[in-house]
Protein backbone atom coordinates (compact mmCIF):
# COMPACT_ATOMS: atom_id res chain seq x y z
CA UNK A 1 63.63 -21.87 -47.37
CA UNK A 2 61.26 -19.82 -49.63
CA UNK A 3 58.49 -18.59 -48.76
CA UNK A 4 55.16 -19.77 -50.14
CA UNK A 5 52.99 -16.85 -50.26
CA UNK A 6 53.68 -12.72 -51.36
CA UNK A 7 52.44 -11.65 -48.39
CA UNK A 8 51.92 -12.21 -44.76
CA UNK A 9 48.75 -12.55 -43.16
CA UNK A 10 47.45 -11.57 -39.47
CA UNK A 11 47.20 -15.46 -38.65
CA UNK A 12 50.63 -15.26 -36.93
CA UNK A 13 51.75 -18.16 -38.89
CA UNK A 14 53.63 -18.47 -41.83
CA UNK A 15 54.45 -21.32 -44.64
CA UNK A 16 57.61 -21.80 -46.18
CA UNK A 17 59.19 -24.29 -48.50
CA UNK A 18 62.35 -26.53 -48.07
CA UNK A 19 64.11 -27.45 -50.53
CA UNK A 20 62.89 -30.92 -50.71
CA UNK A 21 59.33 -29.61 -51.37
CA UNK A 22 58.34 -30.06 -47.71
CA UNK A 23 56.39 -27.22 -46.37
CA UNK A 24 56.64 -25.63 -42.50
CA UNK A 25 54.84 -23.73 -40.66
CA UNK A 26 56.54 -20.89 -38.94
CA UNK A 27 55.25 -18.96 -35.70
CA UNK A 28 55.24 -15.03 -36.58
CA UNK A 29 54.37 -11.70 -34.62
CA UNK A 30 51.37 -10.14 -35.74
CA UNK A 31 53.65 -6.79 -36.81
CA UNK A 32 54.84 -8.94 -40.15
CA UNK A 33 50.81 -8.60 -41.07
CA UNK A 34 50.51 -7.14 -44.54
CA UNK A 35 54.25 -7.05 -45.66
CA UNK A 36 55.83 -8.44 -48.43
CA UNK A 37 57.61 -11.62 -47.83
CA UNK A 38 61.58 -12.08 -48.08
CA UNK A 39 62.21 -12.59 -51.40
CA UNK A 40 64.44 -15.65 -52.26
CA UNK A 41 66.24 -18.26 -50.57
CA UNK A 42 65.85 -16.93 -46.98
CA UNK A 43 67.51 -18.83 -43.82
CA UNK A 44 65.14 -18.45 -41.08
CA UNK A 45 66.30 -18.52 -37.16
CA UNK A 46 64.12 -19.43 -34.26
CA UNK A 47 63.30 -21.68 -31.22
CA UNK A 48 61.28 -24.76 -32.00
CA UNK A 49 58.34 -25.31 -30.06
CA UNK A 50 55.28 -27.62 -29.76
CA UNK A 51 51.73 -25.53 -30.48
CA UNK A 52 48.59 -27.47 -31.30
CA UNK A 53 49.85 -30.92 -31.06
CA UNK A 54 52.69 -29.76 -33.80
CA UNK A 55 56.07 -28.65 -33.48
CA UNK A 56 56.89 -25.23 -35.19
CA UNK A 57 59.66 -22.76 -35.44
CA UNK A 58 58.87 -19.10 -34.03
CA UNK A 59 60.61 -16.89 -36.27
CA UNK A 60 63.25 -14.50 -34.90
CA UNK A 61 65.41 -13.83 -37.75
CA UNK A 62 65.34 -14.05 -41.32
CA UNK A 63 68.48 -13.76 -43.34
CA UNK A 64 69.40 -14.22 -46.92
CA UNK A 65 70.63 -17.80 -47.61
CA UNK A 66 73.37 -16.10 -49.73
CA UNK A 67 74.48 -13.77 -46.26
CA UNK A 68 78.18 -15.16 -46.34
CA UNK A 69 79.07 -14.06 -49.90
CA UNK A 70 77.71 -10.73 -49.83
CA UNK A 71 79.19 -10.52 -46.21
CA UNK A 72 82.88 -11.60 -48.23
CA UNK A 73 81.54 -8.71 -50.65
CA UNK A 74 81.41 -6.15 -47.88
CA UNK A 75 84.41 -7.20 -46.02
CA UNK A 76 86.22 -6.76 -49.74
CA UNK A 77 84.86 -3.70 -49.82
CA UNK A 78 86.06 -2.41 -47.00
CA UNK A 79 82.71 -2.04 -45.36
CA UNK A 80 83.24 -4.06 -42.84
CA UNK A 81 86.38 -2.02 -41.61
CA UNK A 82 83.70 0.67 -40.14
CA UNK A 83 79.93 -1.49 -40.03
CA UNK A 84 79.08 -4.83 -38.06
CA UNK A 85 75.95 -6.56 -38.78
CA UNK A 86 74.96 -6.53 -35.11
CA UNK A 87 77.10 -4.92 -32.71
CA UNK A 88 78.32 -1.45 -32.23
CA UNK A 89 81.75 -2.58 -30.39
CA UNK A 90 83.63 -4.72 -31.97
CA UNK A 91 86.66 -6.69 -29.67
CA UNK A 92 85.85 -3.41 -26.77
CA UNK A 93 86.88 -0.82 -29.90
CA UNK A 94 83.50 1.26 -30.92
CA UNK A 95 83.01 0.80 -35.17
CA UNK A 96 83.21 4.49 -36.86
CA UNK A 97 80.01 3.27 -38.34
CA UNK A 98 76.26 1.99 -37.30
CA UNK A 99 75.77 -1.86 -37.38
CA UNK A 100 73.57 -3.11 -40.36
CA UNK A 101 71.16 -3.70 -38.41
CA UNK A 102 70.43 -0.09 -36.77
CA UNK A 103 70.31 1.00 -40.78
CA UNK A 104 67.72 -1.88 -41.36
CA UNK A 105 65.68 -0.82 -38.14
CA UNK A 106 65.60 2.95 -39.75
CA UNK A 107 64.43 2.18 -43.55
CA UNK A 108 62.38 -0.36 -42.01
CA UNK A 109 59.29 0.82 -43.61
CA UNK A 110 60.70 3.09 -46.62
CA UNK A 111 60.18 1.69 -49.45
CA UNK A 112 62.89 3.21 -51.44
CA UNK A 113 65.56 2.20 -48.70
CA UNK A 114 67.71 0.36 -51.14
CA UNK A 115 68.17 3.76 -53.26
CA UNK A 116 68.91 5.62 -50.58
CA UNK A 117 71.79 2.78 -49.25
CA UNK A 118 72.77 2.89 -52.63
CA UNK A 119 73.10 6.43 -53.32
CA UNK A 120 75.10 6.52 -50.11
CA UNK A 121 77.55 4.10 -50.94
CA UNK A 122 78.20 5.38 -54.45
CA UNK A 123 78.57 9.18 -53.33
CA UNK A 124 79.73 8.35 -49.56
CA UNK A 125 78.40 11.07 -46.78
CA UNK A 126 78.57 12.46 -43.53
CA UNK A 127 75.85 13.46 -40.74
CA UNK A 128 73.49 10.57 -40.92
CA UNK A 129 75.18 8.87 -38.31
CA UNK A 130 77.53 11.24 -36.95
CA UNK A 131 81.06 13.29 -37.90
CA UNK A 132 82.78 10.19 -39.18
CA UNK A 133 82.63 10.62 -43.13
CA UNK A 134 81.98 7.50 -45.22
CA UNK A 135 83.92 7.28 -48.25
CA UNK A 136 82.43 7.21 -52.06
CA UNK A 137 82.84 3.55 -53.11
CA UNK A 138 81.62 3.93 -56.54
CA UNK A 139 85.20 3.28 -57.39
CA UNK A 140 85.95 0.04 -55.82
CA UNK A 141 81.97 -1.50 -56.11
CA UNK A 142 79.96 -2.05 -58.70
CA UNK A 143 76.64 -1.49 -59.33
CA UNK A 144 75.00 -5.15 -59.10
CA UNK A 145 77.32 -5.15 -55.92
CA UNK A 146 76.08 -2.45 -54.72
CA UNK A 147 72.38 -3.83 -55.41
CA UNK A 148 73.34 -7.15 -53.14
CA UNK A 149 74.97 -4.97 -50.37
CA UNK A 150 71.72 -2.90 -49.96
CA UNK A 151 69.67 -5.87 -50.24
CA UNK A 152 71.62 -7.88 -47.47
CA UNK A 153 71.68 -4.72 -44.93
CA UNK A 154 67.65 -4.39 -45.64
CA UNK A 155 67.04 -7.83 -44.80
CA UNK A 156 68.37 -7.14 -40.90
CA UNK A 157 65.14 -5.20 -41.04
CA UNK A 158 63.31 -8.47 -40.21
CA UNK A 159 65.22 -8.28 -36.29
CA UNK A 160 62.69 -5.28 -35.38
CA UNK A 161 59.68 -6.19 -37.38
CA UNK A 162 59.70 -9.29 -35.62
CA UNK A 163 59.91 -8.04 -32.50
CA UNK A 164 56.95 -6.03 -33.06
C-alpha cells in the first residue's frame, strides 16, 4: 500500500492505495493527526471491521513493504545478534541490546532520529541503553545501508503512535 495523502488528518481515517489502483480506507487513532505519512510501499496490519455499513481495516501497525531485506541486512550485519524488532528476550536469553521498537518509541517525535541511529551505528557507543557497548559498524555497513537500517527501525515508531 501507499498512502494517498502527505499528511494525516484528525478524521481518524486514512486512504491508501493498492497496487491495483484500488483505494481503502483505514481506521486510525486520532494521535497520527498532523504527521507525515509512511513514505513508500508500507504493509499495514490490523483487524477488519464493519463501520458505517463498510468494512475497514483499523490500523495497528505499519511496516515497510521492503521489512524482510533490510531485516536480512541487519541480521548480516550482525545487528540482530544483540537487537529484536519486538521482544527483549529472545528463546528465555535477555538481547544485550533494546528491541527496535523501544528505539522507535524514543525518537518517536525527533525529527533528526535517523542521524542520530546513524551516527550510532557508524561510531558504535555505550550508555544509551546500558553498560553493554555497541560496536562501530562503519566497517562492515555502508552508508546507503546504514540509511535503510535507520529507516526500518524508525518505522516501528508507528506501534506507539498508534496506540496513542
Amino acid at each position: 500500500m501507499t498512502f494517498v495523502a502527505d499528511k494525516f488528518d484528525n478524521s481518524g481515517t486514512a486512504q491508501v492505495k493498492a497496487d491495483d489502483g484500488t483505494v481503502v480506507s483505514l481506521l486510525v487513532g486520532k494521535g497520527v493527526a498532523g504527521r507525515e505519512t509512511p513514505k513508500g510501499k508500507t504493509d499495514v496490519f490490523g483487524v477488519v471491521v464493519k463501520s458505517g455499513g463498510d468494512w475497514k481495516l483499523v490500523a495497528a501497525r505499519f511496516l515497510p513493504a521492503n521489512r524482510k531485506a533490510v531485516q536480512e541486512l541487519a541480521t548480516k550485519a550482525t545487528c540482530m545478534t544483540c537487537h529484536n524488532p519486538d521482544a527483549r528476550v529472545v528463546a528465555g536469553t535477555p538481547l544485550l541490546g533494546p528491541p527496535y521498537r523501544e528505539v522507535a518509541a524514543k525518537y518517536r517525535n525527533d525529527p533528526d532520529a535517523a542521524s542520530k541511529l546513524i551516527a550510532q551505528m557508524k561510531t558504535g557507543g555505550q550508555g544509551k541503553w546500558g553498560q553493554v557497548p555497541m560496536p562501530p559498524l562503519a566497517a562492515v555497513v555502508q552508508p546507503d545501508d546504514m540509511q535503510k537500517l535507520a529507516d526500518w527501525i524508525l518505522g516501528y515508531r508507528w506501534d506507539t503512535i498508534l496506540a496513542e
